[in-house]
Protein backbone atom coordinates (compact mmCIF):
# COMPACT_ATOMS: atom_id res chain seq x y z
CA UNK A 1 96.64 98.23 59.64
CA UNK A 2 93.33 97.74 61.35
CA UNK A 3 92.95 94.30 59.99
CA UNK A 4 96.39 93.39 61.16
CA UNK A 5 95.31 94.55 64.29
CA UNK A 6 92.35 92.06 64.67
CA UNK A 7 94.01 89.16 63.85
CA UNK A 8 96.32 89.43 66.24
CA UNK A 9 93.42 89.98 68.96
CA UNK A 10 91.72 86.72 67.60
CA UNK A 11 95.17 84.65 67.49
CA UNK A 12 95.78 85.97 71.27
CA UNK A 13 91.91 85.08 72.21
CA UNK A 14 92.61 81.72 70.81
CA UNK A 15 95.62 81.31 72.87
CA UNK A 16 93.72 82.22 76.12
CA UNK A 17 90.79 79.82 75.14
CA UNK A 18 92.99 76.91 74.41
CA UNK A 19 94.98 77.73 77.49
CA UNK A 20 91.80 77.48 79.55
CA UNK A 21 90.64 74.51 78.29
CA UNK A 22 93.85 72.50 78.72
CA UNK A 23 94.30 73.58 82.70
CA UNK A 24 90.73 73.03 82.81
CA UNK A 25 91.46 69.35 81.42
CA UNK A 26 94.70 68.96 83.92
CA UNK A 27 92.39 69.45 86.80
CA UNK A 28 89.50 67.34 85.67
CA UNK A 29 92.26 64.74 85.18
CA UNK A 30 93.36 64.93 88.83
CA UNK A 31 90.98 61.72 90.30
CA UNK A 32 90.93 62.13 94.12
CA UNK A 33 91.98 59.26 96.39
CA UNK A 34 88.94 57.50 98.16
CA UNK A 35 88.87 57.24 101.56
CA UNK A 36 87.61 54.59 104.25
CA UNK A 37 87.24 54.48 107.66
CA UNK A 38 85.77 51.31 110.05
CA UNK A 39 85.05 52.40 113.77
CA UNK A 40 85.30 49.49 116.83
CA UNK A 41 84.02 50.68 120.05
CA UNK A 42 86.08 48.69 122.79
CA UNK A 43 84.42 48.82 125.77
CA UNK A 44 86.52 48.44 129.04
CA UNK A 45 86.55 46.94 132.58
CA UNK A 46 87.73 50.22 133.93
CA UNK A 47 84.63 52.43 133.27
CA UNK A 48 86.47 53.76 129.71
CA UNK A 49 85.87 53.20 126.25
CA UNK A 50 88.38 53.35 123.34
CA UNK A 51 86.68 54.53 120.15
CA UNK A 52 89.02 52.82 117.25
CA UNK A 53 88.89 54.34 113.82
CA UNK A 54 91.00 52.26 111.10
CA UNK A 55 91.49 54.93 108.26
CA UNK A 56 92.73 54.13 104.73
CA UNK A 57 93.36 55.42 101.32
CA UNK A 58 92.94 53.85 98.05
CA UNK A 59 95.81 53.55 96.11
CA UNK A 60 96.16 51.81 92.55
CA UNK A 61 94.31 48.76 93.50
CA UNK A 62 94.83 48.49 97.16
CA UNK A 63 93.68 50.48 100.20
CA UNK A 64 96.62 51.42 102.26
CA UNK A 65 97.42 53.14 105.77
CA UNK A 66 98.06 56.33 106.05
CA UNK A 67 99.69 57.76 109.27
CA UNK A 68 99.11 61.75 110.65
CA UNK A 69 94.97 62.11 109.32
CA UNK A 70 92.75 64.23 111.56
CA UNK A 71 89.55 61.86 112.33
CA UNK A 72 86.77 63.49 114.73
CA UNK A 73 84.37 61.45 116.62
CA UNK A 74 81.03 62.33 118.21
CA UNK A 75 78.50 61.09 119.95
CA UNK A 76 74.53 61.23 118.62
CA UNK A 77 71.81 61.86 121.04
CA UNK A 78 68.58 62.71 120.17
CA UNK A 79 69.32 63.25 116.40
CA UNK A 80 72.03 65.60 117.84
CA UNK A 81 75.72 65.12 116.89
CA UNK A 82 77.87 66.15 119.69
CA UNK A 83 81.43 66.25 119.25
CA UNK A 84 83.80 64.33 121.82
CA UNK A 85 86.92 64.71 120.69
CA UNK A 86 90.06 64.53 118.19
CA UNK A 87 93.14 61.85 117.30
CA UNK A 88 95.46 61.54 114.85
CA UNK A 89 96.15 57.97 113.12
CA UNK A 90 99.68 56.20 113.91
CA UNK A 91 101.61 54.05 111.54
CA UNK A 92 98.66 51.44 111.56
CA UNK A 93 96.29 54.12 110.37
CA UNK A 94 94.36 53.98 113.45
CA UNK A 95 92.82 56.87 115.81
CA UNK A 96 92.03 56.12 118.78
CA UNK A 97 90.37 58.51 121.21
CA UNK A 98 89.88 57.41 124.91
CA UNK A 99 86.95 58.23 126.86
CA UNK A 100 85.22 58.42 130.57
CA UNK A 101 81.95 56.22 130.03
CA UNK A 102 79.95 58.31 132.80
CA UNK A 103 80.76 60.99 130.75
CA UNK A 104 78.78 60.69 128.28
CA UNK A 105 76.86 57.86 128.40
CA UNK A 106 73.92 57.60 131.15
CA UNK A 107 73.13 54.36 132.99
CA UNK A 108 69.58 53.79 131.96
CA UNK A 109 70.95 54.05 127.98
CA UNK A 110 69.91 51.27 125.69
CA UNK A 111 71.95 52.04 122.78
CA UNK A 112 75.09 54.30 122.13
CA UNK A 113 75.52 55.56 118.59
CA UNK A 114 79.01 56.91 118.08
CA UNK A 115 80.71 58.84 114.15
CA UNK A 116 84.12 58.62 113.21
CA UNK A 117 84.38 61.06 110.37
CA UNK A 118 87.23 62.29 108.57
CA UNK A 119 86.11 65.89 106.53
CA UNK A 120 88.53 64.97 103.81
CA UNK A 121 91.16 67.67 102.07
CA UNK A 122 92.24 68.50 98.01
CA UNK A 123 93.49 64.84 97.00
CA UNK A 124 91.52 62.25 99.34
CA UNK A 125 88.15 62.54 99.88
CA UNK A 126 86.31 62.92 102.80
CA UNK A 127 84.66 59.67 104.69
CA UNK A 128 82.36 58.64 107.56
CA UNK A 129 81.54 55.44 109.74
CA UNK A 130 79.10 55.11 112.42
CA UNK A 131 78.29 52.38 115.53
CA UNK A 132 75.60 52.07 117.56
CA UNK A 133 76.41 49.71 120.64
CA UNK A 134 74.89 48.74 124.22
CA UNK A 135 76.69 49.14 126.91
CA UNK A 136 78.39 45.67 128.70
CA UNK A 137 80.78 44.82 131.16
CA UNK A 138 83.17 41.55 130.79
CA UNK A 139 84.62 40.30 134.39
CA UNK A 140 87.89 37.80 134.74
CA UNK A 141 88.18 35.41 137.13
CA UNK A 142 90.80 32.64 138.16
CA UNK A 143 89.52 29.44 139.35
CA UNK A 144 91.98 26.83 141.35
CA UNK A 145 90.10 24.01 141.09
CA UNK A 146 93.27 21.62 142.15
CA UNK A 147 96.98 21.87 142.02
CA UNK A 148 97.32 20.95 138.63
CA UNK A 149 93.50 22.19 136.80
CA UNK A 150 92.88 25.68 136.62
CA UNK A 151 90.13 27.99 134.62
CA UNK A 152 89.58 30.96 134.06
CA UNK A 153 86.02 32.27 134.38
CA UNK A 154 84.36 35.36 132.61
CA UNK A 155 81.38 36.80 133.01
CA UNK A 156 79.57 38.88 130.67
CA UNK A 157 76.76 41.36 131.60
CA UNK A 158 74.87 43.72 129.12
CA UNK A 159 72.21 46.39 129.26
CA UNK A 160 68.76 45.15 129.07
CA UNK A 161 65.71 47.40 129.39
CA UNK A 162 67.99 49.74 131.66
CA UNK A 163 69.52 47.14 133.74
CA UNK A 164 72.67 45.53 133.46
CA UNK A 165 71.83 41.46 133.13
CA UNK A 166 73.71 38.40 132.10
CA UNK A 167 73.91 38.02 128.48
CA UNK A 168 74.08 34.52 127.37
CA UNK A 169 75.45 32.56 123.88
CA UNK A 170 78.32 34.81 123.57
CA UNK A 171 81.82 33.75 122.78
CA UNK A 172 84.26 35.04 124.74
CA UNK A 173 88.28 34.50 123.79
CA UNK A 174 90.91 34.32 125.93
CA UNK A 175 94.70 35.94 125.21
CA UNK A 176 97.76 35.60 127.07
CA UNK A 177 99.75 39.23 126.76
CA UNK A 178 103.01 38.30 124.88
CA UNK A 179 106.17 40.70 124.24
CA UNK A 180 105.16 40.85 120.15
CA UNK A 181 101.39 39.48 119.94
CA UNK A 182 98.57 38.00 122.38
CA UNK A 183 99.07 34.19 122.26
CA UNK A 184 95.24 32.95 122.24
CA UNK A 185 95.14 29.92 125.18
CA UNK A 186 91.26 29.11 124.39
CA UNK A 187 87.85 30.27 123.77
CA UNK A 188 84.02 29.49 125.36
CA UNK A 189 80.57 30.67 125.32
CA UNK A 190 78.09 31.99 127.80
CA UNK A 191 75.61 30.03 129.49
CA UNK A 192 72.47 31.90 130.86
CA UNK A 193 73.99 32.94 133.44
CA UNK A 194 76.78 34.69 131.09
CA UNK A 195 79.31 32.64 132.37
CA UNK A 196 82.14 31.19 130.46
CA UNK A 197 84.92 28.56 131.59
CA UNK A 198 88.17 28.21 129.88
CA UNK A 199 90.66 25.45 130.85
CA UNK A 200 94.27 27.67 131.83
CA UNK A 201 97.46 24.90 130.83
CA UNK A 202 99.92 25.19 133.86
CA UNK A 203 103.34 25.67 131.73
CA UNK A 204 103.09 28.93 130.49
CA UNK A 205 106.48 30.75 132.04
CA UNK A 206 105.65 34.49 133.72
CA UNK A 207 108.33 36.88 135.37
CA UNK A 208 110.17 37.07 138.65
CA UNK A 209 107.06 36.68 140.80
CA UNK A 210 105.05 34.29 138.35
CA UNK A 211 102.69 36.83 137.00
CA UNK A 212 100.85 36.53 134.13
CA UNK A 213 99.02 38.83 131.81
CA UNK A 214 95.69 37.92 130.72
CA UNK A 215 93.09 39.27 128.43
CA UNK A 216 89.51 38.46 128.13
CA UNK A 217 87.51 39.70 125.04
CA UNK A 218 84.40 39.86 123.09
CA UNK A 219 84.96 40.71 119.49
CA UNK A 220 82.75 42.32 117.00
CA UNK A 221 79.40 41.37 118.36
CA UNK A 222 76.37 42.40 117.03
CA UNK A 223 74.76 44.71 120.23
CA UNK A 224 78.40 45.55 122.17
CA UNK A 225 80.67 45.56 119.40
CA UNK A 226 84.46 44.61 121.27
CA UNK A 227 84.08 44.47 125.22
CA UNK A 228 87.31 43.87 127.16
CA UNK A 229 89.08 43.41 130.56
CA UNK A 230 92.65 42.38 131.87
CA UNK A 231 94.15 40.94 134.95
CA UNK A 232 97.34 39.86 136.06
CA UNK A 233 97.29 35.90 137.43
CA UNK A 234 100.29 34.57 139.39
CA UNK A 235 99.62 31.31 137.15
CA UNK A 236 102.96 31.15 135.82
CA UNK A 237 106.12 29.56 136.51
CA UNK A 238 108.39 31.59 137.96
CA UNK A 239 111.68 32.77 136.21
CA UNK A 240 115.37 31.95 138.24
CA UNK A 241 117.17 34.99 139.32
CA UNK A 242 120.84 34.87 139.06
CA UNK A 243 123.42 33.70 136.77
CA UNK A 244 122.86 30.39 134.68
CA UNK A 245 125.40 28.36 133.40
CA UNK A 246 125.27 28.24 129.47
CA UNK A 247 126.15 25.33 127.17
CA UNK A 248 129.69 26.09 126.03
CA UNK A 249 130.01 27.87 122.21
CA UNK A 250 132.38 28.59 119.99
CA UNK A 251 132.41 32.50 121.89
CA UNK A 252 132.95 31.08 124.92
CA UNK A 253 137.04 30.35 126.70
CA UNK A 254 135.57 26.03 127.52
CA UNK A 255 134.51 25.81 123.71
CA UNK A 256 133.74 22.15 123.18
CA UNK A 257 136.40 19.68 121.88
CA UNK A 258 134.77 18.83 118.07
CA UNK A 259 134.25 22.79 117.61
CA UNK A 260 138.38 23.84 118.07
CA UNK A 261 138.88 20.86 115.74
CA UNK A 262 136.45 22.29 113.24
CA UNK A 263 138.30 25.77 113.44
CA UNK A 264 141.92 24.93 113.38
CA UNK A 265 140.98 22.09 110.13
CA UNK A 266 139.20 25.11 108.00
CA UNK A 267 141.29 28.03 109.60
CA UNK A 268 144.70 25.41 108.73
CA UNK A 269 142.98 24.94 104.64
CA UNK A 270 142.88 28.33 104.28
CA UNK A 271 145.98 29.50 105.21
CA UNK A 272 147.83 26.38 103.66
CA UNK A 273 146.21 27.75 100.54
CA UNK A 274 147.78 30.92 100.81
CA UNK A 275 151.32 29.52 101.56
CA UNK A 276 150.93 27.63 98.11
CA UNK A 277 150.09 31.04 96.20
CA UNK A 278 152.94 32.66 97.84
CA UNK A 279 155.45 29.85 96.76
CA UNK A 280 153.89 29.79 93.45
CA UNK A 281 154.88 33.47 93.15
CA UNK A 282 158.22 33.16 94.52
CA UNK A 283 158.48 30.20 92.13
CA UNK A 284 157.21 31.93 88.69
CA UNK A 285 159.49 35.20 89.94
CA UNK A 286 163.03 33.10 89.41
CA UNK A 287 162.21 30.94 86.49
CA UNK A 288 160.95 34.43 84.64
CA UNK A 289 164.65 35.97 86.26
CA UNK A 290 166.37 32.57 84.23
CA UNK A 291 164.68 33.02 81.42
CA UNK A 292 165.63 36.60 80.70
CA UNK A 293 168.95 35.59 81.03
């Protein structure tokens, strides 16, 4: 009896080991999702600064954007990390968190180092991405030179041993807001004065009053990362109020001549073809009455 006893307790103990090893295997088998995050620091003409974090997640063989992830972002100062703030990424997987320059940056500051971290949860795991940046200011101009030439002239300044001075040999691009995408109308580089000249065309069409969106930009350079500024222009040609007559369509009660042709020919085949079943019908519905009698 006792012996019956103990091998049950050993076949029960080996149960519970071999149970414990296989969850133990299950979870070991669970490989967490890796994580990335690149941070832009957009620097604007209105004394703000966007701080961009692009946040995706490995999956299969392709990192993909994920939409509703917590990244934090904070500032370092003195080997301190201070905390500014909190955003969620949108369908493009980016966070963006908008900020008051003067409120955390002072004037006489050569570089800016700004985190965008992301602490990570059970399945993806956690990631980081730093930027340090100076601090720069892009300005847009319009330039009439004659009725028909225009340009538009930008001006970049950057800090420089606490100052704010021109910063030469950078390129500067030039977008033209559209409904969908920026339409790109040129690019040019800074001379030592940090002036750059772009040639405006004269046929791009604006709204009621001839306005015209424009963006300047620096992207992803080396000391002020993306600086940018916008301005509205009354460059463009102005769109007519008012009803316009419309070439006539096929919708329309003056539809041209070679169109109602078109219709009654194909609307006339069609229907001819179903007068020719129907007869048919009619037709094989007699001689069947004749022969079954």
């Amino acid at each position: 009896m006792r012996s019956k006893f103990i091998y049950r307790y050993i076949v029960l103990l080996g149960c519970l080991v071999l149970s414990l090893t296989f969850l133990k295997s299950q979870d070991e088998g669970v490989e967490m999702m890796r994580s990335r995050l690149s941070l832009t620091v957009i620097q604007k003409d209105d004394n703000k600064i966007d701080l961009q974090a692009d946040f995706r997640v490995r999956k299969e063989r392709s990192y993909e954007r994920m939409a509703g992830v917590p990244v934090i972002f904070l500032i370092s100062r003195d080997s301190i990390n201070e905390e500014i703030g909190e955003a969620l990424t949108n369908e493009d997987g980016a966070a963006i968190l908008e900020i008051e320059a003067a409120d955390w940056i002072a004037v006489d500051t050569q570089t800016i180092t700004f985190i965008a971290t992301y602490e990570g949860n059970d399945s993806i795991s956690p990631s980081d991405r730093d930027a340090t940046v100076m601090r720069a200011n892009l300005a847009l101009e319009g330039l009439e030179l004659d009725s028909a030439q225009k340009q538009v002239q930008l001006t970049l300044i950057g800090t420089e041993d606490g100052t704010m001075k021109p910063v030469a040999s950078a390129e500067v691009n030039l977008y033209l807001k559209r409904l969908f995408s920026n339409y790109k109308v040129g690019s040019a580089e800074t001379d030592d004065d940090g002036i750059a000249l772009v040639d405006f065309p004269s046929d791009f069409s604006g709204d009621r009053d001839g306005n015209l969106d424009l963006i300047a930009m620096v992207e992803d350079h080396d000391l002020f990362s993306t600086v940018r500024t916008a301005r509205k222009l009354e460059w463009g040609q102005k769109i007519e109020e008012g009803e316009q007559e419309l070439p006539p369509g096929l919708w329309s009660t003056d539809a041209p001549m070679w169109m109602l042709i078109t219709f009654i020919v194909l609307m006339g085949t069609v229907w001819g073809h179903y007068i020719v079943i129907v007869l048919n019908l009619f037709k094989i519905k007699k001689e069947g009455k004749i022969l079954t009698s």
